[in-house]
Protein backbone atom coordinates (compact mmCIF):
# COMPACT_ATOMS: atom_id res chain seq x y z
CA UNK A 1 6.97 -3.40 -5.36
CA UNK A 2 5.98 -0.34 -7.32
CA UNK A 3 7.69 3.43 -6.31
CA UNK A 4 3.89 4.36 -5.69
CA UNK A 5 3.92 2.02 -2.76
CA UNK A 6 3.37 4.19 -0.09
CA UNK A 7 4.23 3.36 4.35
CA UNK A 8 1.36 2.61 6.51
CA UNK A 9 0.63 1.36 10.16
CA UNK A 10 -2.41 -0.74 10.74
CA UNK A 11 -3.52 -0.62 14.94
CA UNK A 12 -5.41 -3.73 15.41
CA UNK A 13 -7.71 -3.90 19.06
CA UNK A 14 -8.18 -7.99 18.89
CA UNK A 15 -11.16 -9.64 20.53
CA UNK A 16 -9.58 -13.26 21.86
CA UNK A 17 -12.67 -14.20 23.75
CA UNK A 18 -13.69 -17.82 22.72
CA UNK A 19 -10.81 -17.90 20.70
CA UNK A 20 -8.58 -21.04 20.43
CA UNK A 21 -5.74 -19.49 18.94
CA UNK A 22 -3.18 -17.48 20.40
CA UNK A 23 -1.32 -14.58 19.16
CA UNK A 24 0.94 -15.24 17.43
CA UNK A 25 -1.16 -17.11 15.41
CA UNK A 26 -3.90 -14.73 14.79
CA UNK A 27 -1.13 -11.96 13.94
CA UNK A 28 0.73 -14.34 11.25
CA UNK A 29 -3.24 -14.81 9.46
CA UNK A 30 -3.23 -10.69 9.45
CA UNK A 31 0.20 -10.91 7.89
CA UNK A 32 -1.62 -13.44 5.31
CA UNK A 33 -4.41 -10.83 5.06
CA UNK A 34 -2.11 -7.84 4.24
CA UNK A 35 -0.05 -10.25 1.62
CA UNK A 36 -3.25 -10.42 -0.31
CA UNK A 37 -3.59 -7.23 -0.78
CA UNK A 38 -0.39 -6.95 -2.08
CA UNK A 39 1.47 -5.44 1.27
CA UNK A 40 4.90 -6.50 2.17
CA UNK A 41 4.82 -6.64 5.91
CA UNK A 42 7.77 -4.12 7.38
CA UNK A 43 7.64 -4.27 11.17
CA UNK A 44 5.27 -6.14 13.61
CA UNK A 45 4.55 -5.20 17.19
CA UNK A 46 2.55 -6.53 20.11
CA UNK A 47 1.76 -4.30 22.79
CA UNK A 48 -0.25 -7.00 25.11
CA UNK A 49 -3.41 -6.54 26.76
CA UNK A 50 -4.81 -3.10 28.07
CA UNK A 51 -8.08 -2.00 29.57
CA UNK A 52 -10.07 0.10 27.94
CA UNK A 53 -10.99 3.92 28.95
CA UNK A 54 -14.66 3.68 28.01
CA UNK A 55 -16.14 0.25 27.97
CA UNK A 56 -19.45 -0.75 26.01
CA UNK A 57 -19.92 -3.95 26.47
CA UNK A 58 -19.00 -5.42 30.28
CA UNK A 59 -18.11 -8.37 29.00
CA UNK A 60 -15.17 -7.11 27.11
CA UNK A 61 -13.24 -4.41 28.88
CA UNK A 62 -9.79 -5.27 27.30
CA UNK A 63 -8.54 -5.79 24.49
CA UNK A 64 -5.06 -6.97 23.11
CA UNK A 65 -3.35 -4.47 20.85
CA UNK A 66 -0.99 -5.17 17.65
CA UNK A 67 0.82 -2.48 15.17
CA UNK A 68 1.88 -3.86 11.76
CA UNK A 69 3.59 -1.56 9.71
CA UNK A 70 3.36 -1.70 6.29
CA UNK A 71 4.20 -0.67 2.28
CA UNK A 72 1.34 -1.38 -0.24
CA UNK A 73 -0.65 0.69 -3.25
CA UNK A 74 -2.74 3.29 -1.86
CA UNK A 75 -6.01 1.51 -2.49
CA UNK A 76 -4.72 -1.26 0.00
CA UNK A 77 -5.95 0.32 3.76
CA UNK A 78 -9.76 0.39 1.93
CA UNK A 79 -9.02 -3.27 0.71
CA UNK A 80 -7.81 -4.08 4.36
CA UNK A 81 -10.88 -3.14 6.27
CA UNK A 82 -13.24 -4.70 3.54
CA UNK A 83 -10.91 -7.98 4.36
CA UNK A 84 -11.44 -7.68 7.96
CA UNK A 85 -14.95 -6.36 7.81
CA UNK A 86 -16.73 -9.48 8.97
CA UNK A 87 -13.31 -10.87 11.24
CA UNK A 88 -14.80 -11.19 14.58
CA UNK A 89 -11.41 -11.60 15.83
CA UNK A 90 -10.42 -7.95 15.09
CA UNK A 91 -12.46 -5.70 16.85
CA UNK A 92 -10.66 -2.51 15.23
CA UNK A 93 -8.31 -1.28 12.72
CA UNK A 94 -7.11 1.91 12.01
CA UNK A 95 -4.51 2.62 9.33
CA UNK A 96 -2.61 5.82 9.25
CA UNK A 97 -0.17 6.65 6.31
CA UNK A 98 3.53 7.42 7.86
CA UNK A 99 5.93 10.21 6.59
């Protein structure tokens, strides 16, 4: 990897309804995902299922949330959400640049 390879953390909100899959399994294709993009995977975290504050839709009031941290080019978080753009398994990402 390059020195211009900056740290990142991606916050995924993942929609399992109708899903077969489990987890584990949808969190090693987002590893797959961030490989493509040339991002070497650093630290993964699942923090489970939580309710959410303000709900939208009353047929999905929680959602499980995952924290992959994360060293790539600095073009990679646009190239990330263009990836995921049409996922319907992630319902969110947000990528924030660590110190």
């Amino acid at each position: 990897m390059s020195e211009k390879n900056k740290q990142y953390r991606a916050n995924f909100v993942l929609d399992l309804r109708g899903q077969s899959g489990t987890v584990e399994s949808i969190v090693e294709h987002l590893k797959t995902e961030l490989g493509a993009i040339q991002a070497e995977v650093t630290h993964v975290e699942d923090h489970g299922s939580k309710e959410f504050v303000r709900v939208t839709d009353k047929s999905y009031t929680a959602g499980n949330y995952v924290s992959i941290d994360f060293r790539s080019p600095p073009e990679a978080p646009a190239a990330l959400h263009e990836r995921l753009r049409l996922n319907k398994t992630v319902n969110r990402v947000i990528v924030t640049a660590l110190p």
